[in-house]
Protein backbone atom coordinates (compact mmCIF):
# COMPACT_ATOMS: atom_id res chain seq x y z
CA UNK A 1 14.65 -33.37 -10.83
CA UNK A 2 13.56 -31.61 -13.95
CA UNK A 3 10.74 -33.40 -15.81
CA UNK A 4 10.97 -32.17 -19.25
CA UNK A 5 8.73 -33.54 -22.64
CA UNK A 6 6.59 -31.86 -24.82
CA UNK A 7 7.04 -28.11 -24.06
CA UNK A 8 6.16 -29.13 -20.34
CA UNK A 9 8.33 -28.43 -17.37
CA UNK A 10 7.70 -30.08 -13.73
CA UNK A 11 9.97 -29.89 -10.63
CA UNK A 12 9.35 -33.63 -9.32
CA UNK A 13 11.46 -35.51 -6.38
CA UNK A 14 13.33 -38.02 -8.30
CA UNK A 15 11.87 -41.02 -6.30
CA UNK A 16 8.67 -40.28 -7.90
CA UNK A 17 7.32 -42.18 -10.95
CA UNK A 18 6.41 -40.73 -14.12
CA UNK A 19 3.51 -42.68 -16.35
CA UNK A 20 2.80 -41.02 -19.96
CA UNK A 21 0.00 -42.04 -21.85
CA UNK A 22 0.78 -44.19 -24.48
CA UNK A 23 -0.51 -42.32 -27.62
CA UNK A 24 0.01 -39.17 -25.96
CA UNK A 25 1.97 -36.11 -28.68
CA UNK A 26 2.75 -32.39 -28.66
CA UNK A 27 -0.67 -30.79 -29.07
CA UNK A 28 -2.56 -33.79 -26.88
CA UNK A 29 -1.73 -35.69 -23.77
CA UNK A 30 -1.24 -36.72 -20.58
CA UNK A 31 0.80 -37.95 -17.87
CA UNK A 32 0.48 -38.96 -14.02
CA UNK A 33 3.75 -38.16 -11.31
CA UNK A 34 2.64 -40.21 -8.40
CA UNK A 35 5.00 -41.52 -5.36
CA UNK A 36 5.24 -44.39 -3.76
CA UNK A 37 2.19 -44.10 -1.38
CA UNK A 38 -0.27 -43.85 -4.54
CA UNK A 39 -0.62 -39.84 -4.62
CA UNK A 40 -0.98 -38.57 -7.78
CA UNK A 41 -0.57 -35.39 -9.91
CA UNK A 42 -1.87 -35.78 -13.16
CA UNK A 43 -1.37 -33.62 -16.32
CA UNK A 44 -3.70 -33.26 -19.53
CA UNK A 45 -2.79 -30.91 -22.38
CA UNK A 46 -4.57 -29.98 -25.51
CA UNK A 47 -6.21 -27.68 -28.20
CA UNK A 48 -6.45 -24.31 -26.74
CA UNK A 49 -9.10 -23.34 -29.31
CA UNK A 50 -11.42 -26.47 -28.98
CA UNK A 51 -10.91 -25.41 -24.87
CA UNK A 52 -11.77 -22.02 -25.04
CA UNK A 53 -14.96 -22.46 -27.35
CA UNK A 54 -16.37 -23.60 -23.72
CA UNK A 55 -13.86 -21.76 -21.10
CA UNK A 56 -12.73 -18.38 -22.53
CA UNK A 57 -10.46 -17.48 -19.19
CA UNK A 58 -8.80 -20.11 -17.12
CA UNK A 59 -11.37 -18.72 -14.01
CA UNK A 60 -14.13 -20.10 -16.14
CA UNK A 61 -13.19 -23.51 -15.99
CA UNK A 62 -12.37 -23.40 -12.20
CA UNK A 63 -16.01 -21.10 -11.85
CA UNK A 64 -17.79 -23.78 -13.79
CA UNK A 65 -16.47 -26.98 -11.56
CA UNK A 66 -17.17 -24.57 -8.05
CA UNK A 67 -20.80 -24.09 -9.38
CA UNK A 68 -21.15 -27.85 -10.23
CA UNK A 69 -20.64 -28.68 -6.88
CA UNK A 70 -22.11 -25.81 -5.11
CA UNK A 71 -25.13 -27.68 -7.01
CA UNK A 72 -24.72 -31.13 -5.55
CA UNK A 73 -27.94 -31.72 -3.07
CA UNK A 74 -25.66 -33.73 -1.03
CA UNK A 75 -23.36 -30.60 -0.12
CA UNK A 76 -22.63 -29.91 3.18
CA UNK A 77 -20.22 -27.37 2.99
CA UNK A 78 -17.49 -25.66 0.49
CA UNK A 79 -14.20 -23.50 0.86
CA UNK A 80 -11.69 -22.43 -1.92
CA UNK A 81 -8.74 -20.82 -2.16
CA UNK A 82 -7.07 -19.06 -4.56
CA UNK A 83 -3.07 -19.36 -5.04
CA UNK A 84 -0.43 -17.38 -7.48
CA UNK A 85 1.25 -19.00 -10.09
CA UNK A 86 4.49 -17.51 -10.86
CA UNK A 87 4.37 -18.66 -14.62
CA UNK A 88 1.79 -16.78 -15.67
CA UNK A 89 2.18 -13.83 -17.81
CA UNK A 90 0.28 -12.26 -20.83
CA UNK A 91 1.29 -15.20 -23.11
CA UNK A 92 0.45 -17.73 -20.53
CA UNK A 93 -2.75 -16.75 -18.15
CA UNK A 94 -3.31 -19.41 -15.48
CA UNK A 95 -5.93 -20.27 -11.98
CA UNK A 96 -4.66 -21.99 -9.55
CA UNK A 97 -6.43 -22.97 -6.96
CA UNK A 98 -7.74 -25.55 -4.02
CA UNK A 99 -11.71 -26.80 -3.65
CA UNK A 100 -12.62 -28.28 -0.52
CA UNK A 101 -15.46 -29.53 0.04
CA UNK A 102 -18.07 -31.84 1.82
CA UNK A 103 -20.86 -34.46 1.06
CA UNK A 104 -23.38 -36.15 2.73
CA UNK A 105 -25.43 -38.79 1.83
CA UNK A 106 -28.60 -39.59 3.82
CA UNK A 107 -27.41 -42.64 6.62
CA UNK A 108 -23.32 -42.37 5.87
CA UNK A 109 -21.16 -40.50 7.39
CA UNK A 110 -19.52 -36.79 5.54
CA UNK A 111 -17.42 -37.71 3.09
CA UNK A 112 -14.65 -34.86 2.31
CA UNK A 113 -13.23 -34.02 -0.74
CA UNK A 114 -10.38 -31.71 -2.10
CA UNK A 115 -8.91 -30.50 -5.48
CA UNK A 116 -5.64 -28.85 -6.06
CA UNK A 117 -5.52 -27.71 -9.67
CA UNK A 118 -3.83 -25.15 -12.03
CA UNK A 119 -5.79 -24.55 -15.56
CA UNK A 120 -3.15 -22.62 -17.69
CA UNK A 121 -3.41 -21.15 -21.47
CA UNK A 122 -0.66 -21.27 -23.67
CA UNK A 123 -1.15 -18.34 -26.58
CA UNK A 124 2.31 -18.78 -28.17
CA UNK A 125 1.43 -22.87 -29.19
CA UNK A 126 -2.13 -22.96 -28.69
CA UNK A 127 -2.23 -25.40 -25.55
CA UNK A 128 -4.46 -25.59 -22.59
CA UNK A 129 -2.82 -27.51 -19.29
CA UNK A 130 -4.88 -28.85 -16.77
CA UNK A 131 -2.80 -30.17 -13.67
CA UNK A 132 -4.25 -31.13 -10.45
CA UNK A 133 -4.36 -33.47 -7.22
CA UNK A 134 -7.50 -35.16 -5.36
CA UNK A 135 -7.83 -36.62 -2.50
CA UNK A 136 -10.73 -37.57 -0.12
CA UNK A 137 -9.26 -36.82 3.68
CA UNK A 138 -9.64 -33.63 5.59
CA UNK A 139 -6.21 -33.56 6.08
CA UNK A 140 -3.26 -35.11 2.84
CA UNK A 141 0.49 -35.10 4.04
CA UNK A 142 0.81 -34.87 0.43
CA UNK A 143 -0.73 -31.23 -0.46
CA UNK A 144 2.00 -29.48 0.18
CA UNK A 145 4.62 -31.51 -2.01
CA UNK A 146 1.27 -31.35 -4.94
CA UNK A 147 1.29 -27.71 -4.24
CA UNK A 148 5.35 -27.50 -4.98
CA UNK A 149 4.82 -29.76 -7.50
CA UNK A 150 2.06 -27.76 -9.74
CA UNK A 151 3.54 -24.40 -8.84
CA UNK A 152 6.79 -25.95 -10.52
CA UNK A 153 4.86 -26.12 -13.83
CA UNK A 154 6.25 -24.20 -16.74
CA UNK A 155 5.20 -23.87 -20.43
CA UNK A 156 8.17 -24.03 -22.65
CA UNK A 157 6.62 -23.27 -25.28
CA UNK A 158 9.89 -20.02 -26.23
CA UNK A 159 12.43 -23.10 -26.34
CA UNK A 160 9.94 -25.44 -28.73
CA UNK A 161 10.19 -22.35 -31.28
CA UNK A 162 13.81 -22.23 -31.78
C-alpha cells in the first residue's frame, strides 16, 4: 500500500499501522509505521536550512552519530554498512545506512544495538527526512521488511509544485 501525506511517499504492508503526530504540517513532522509485533519505522521531517547549519551532507549526520558511539567507554565493538538509495539524485542527496553495535557495562552482560536509517535532503522544498529502525537483538526478523520499507521512501516534492 502506498502511504502518501505531505510530499512523503512509503511502500508499507497494509496490515501495518500508521500514527502521525498530532500537530505535525508540511515543513515539520513526524510519523511512526509499526506492525503488530511493536516494530517501528519512524519518520521526522523538517527545515533543511536550520539542518544543514549543523549537517551540510547527509554523511555528516550519519559520521557524527558513528563517532558518538565510537566514543562510548562502554563499546565493545562496531560495524556499519552502507546501502543505495534509489531516490537519490542531485535534487535529493541521501545516506542510508545500518550501525551495529555493542555495549558493555561492567557486571551485565553485552547488550547489542542496531540502527537502520536513511537521512535525505530535499533542495526543491527545503526538507530534511530522517527515517530509521532500532532494535536491541543481534538478530530482528524485522530488518529486512524496515529495509524495504525505508528504501520505499520517496520525496514528492515535483507533484507538491503543480
Amino acid at each position: 500500500m502506498k502511504l502518501r501525506i505531505y510530499g512523503i511517499e512509503l511502500d508499507v504492508p497494509k496490515e501495518y499501522f500508521v500514527s502521525i503526530t498530532k500537530g505535525s504540517l508540511y515543513f515539520k513532522g513526524d510519523l511512526e509505521v509499526s506492525d503488530h509485533f511493536k516494530h517501528v519505522i519512524r519518520v521526522f521531517w523538517d527545515d533543511l536550512d536550520d539542518f544543514r547549519k549543523i549537517y551540510p551532507a547527509p554523511e555528516d549526520f550519519f559520521q557524527e552519530k558513528v563517532s558518538a558511539i565510537r566514543n562510548d567507554r562502554d563499546l565493545v565493538g562496531i560495524n556499519t554498512e552502507i546501502f543505495s538509495w534509489e531516490g537519490s539524485d542531485a535534487n535529493h542527496p541521501a545516506h542510508f545506512h545500518k550501525i551495529s553495535y555493542s555495549t558493555k557495562k561492567r557486571f551485565t552482560k553485552e547488550l547489542h544495538h542496531c540502527i537502520v536509517g536513511l537521512v535525505a535532503f530535499c533542495e526543491v522544498c527545503s526538507r530534511r527526512y530522517l527515517l530509521f529502525n532500532e532494535y536491541y537483538e543481534n538478530k530482528n526478523e524485522f530488518e529486512e521488511t524496515a529495509l524495504k520499507i525505508l528504501s520505499s521512501f520517496r520525496c514528492r516534492c515535483d507533484e507538491d509544485q503543480e
